[in-house]
N, C-alpha and C. Protein backbone atom coordinates (compact mmCIF):
# COMPACT_ATOMS: atom_id res chain seq x y z
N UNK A 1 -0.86 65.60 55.42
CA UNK A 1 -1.36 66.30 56.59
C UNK A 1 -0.21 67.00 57.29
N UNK A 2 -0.33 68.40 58.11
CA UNK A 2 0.38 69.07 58.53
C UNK A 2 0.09 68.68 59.87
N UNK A 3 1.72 68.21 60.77
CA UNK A 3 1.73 67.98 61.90
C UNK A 3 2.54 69.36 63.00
N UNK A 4 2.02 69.75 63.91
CA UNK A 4 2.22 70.93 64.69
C UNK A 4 2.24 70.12 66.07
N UNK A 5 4.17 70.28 66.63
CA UNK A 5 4.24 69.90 67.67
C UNK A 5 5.06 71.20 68.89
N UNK A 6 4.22 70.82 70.17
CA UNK A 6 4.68 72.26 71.26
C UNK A 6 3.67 71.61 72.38
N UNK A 7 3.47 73.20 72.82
CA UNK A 7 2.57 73.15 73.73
C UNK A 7 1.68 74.29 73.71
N UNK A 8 0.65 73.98 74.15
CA UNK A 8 -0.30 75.18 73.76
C UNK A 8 0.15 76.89 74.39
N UNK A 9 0.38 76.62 75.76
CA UNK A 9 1.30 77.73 76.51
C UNK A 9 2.19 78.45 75.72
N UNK A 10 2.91 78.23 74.65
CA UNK A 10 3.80 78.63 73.68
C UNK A 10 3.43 80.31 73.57
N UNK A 11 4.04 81.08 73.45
CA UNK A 11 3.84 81.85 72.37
C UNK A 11 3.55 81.89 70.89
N UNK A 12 5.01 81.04 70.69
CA UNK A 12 5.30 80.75 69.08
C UNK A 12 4.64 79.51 68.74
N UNK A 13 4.10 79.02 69.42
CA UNK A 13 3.03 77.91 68.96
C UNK A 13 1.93 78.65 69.07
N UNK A 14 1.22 79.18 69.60
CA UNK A 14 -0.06 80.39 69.52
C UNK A 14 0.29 80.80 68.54
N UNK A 15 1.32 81.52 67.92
CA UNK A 15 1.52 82.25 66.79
C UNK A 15 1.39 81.30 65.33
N UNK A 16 2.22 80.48 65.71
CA UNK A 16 1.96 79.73 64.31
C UNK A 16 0.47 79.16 64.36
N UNK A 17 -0.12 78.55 65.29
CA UNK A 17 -1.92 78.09 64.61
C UNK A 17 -2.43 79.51 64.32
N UNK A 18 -2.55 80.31 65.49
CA UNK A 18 -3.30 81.42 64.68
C UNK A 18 -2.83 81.84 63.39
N UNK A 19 -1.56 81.60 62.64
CA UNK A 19 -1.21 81.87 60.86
C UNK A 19 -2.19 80.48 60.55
N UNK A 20 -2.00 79.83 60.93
CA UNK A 20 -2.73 78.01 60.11
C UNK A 20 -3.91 78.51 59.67
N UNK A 21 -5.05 78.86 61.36
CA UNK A 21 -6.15 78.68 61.40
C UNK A 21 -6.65 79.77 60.48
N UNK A 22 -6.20 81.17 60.54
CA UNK A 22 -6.48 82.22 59.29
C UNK A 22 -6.17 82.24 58.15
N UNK A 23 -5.60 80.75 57.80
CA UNK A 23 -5.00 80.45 56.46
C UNK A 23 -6.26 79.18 56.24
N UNK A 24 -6.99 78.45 57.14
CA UNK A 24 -7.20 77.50 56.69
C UNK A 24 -6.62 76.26 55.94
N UNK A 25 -5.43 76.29 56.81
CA UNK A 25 -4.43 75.23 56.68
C UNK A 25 -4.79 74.27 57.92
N UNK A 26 -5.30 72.83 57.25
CA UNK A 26 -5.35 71.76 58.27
C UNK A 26 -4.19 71.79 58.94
N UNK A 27 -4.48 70.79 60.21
CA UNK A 27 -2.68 70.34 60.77
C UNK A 27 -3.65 69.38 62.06
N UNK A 28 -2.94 68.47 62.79
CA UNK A 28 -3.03 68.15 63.75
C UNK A 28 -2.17 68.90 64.77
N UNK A 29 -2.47 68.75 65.91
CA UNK A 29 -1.66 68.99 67.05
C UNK A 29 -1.40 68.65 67.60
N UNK A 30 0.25 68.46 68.25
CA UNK A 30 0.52 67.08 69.32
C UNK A 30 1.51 68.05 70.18
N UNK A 31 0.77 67.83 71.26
CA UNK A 31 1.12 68.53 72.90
C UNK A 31 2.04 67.59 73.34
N UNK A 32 3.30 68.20 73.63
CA UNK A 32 4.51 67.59 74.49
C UNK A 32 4.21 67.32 75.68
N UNK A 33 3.12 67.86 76.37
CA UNK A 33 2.81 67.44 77.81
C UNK A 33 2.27 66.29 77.97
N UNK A 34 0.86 65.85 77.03
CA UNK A 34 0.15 64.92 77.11
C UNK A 34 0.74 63.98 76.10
N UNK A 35 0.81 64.36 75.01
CA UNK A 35 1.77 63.11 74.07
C UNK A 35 3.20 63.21 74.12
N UNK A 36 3.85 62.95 74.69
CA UNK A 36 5.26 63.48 74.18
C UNK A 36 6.12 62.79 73.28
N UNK A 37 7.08 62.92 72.08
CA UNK A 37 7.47 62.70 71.09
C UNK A 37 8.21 61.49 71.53
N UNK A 38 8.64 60.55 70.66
CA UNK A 38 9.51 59.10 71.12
C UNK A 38 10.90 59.18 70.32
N UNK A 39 11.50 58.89 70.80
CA UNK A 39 13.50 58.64 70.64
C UNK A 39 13.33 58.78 69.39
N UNK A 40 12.48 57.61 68.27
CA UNK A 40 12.54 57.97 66.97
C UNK A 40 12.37 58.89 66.73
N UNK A 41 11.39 59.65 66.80
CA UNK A 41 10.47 60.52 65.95
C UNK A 41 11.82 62.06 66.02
N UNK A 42 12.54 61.94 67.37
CA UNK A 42 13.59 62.84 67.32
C UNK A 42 14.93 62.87 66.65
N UNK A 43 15.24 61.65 66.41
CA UNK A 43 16.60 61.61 65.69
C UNK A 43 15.79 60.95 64.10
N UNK A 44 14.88 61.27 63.93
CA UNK A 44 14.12 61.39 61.99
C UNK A 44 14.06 63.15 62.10
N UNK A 45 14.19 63.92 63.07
CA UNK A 45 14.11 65.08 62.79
C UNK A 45 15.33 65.61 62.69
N UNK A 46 16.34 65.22 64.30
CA UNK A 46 18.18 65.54 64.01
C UNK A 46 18.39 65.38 62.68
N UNK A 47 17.95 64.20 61.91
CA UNK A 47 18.69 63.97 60.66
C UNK A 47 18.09 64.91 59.51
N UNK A 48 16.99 65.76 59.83
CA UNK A 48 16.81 66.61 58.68
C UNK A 48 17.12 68.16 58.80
N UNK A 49 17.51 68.28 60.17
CA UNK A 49 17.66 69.37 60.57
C UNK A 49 19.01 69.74 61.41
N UNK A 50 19.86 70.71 61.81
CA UNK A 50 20.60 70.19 62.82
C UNK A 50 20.15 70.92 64.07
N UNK A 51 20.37 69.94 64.97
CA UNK A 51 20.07 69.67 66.67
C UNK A 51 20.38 71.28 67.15
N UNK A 52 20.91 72.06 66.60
CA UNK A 52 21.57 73.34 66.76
C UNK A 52 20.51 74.31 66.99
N UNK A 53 19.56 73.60 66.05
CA UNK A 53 18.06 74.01 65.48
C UNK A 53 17.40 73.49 66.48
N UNK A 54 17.59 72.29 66.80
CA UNK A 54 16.02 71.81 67.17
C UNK A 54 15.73 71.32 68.74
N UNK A 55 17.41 72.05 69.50
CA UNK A 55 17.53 71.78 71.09
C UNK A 55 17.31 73.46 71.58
N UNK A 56 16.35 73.18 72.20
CA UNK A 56 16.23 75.01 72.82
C UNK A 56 17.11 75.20 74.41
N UNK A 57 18.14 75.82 73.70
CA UNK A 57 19.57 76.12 74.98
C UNK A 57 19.13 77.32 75.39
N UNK A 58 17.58 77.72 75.18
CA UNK A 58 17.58 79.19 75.99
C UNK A 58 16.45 79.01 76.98
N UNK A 59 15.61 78.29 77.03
CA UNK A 59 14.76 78.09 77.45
C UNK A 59 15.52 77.65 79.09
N UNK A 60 13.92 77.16 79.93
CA UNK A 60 14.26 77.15 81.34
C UNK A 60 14.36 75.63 82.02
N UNK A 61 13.79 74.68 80.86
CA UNK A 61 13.58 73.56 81.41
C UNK A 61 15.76 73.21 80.77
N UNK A 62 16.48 73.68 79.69
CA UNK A 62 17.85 73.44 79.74
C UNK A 62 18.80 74.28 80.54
N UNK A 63 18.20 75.48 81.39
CA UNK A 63 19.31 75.77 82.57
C UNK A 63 18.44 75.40 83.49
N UNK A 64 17.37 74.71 84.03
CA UNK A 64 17.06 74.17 85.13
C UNK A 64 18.05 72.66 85.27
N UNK A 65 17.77 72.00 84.33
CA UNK A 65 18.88 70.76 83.80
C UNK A 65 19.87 70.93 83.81
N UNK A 66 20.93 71.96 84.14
CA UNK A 66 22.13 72.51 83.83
C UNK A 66 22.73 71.85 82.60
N UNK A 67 22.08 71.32 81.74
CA UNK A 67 22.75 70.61 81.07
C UNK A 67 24.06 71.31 79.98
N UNK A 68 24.13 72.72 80.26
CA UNK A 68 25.26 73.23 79.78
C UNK A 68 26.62 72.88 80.06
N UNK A 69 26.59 72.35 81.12
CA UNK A 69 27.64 72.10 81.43
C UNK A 69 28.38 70.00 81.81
N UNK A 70 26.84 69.99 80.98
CA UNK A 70 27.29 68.35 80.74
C UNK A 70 28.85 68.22 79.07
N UNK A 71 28.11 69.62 78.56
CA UNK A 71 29.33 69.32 76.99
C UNK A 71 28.70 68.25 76.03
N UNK A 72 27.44 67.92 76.07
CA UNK A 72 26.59 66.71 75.80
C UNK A 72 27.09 66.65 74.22
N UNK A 73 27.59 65.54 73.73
CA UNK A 73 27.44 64.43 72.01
C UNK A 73 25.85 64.85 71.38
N UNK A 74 25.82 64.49 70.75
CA UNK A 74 24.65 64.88 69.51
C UNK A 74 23.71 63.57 70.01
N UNK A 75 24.19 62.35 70.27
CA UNK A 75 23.29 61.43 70.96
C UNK A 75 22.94 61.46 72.50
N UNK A 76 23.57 62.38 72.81
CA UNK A 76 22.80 62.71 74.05
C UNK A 76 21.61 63.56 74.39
N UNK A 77 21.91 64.59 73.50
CA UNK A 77 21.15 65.71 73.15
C UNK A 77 19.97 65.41 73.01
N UNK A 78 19.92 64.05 72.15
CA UNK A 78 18.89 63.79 71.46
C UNK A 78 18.06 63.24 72.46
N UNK A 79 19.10 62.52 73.26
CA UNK A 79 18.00 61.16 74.43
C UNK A 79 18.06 62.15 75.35
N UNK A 80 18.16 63.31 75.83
CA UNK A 80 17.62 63.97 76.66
C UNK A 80 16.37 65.02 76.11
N UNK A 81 16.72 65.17 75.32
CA UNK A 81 15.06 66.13 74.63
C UNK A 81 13.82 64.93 74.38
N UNK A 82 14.49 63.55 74.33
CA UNK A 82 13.10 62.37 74.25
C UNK A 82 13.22 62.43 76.07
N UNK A 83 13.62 62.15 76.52
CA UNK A 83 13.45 62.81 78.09
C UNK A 83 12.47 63.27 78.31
N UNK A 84 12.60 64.86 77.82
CA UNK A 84 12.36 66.46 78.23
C UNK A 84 11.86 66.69 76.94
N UNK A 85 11.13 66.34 76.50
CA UNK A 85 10.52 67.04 74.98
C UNK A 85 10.19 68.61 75.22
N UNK A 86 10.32 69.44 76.67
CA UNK A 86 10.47 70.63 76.48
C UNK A 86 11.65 71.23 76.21
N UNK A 87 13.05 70.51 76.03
CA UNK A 87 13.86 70.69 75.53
C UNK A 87 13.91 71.59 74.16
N UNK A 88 12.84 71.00 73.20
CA UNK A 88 12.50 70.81 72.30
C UNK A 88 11.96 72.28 71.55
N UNK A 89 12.86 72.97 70.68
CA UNK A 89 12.31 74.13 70.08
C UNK A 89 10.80 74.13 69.40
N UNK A 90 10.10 75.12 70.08
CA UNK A 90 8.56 74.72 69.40
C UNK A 90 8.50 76.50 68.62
N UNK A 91 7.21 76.03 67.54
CA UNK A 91 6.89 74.79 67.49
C UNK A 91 7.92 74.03 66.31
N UNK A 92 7.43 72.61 66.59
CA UNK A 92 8.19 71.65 65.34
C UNK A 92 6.71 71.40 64.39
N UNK A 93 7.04 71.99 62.96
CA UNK A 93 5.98 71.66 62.19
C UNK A 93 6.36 70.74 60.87
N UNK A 94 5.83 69.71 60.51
CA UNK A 94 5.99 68.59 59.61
C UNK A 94 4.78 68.75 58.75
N UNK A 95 5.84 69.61 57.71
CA UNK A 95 4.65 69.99 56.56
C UNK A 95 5.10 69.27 55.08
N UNK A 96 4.32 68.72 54.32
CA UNK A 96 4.93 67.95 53.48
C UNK A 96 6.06 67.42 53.41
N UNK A 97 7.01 67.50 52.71
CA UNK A 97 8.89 67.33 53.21
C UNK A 97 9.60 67.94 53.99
N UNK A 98 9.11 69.31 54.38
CA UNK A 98 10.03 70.34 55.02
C UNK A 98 9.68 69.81 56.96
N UNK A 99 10.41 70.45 57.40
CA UNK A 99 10.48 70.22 59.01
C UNK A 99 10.70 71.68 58.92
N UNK A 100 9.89 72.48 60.12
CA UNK A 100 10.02 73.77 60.04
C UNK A 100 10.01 74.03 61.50
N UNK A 101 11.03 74.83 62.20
CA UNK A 101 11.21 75.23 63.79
C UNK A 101 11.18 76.42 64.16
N UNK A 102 10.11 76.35 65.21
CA UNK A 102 10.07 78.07 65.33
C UNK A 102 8.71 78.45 64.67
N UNK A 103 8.89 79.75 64.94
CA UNK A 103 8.02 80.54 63.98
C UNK A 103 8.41 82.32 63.25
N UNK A 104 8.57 82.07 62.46
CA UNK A 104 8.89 82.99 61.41
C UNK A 104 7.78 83.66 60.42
N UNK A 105 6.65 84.88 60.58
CA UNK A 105 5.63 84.86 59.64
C UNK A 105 6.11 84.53 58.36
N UNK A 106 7.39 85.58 57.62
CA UNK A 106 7.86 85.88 56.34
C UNK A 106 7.98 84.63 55.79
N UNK A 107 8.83 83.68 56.44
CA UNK A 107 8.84 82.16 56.08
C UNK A 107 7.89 81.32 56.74
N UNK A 108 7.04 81.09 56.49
CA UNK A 108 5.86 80.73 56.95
C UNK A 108 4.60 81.00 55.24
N UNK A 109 4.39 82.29 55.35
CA UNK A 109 3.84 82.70 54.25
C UNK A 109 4.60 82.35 53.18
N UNK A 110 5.48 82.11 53.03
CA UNK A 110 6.82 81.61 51.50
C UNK A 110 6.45 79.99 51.80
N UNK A 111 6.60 79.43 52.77
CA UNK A 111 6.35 78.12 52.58
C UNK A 111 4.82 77.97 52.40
N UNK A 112 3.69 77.74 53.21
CA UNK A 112 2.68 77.54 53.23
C UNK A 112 2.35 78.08 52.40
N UNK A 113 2.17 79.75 51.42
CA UNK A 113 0.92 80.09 50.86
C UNK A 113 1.61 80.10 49.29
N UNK A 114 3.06 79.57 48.77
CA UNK A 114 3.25 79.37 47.40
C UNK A 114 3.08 78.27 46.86
């Protein structure tokens, strides 16, 4: 099963279900507002991905946090996005083995439809 995590507000989470749903690609959906992700479930993703990837330093909830100027370790990073799961580059999609961030059509269609 394909897991799709964000928030519905997204852009790029709008963008990626609407590719799913016109693909007829199952997935669940798990909303950072109402579910939000746990310490594990984030450092099983750091470790497949790097944090470089998967901490959004552009967004408003990490200069509301100023956390730029904490200089934050890779384990901090982590326990502040289980914090702030809006930290969190969306969407995060858990599709068979791959962990996929963001949304990209070109790669999107290369993963999902080969």
């Amino acid at each position: 099963m394909t897991h799709v995590y964000g928030i519905k507000s997204c852009g790029s989470v709008q963008k990626a279900l609407r590719f799913l749903d016109a693909r007829g690609i199952a997935y669940t959906f798990h909303d950072f507002k109402t579910a939000p992700v746990s310490l594990e479930k984030i450092k099983s993703w750091a470790e497949q991905i790097p944090l470089s990837t998967l901490l959004n330093t552009k967004g408003t909830t990490y200069r509301t946090l100023g956390l730029k100027a904490h200089n934050l370790e890779d384990g901090g990073k982590i326990e502040w996005m289980s914090n702030h799961n809006l930290l969190i580059k969306r969407p995060v999609i858990e599709y068979q083995d791959t962990l996929i961030v963001g949304f990209d059509e070109s790669y999107y269609e290369g993963k999902f439809l080969s």
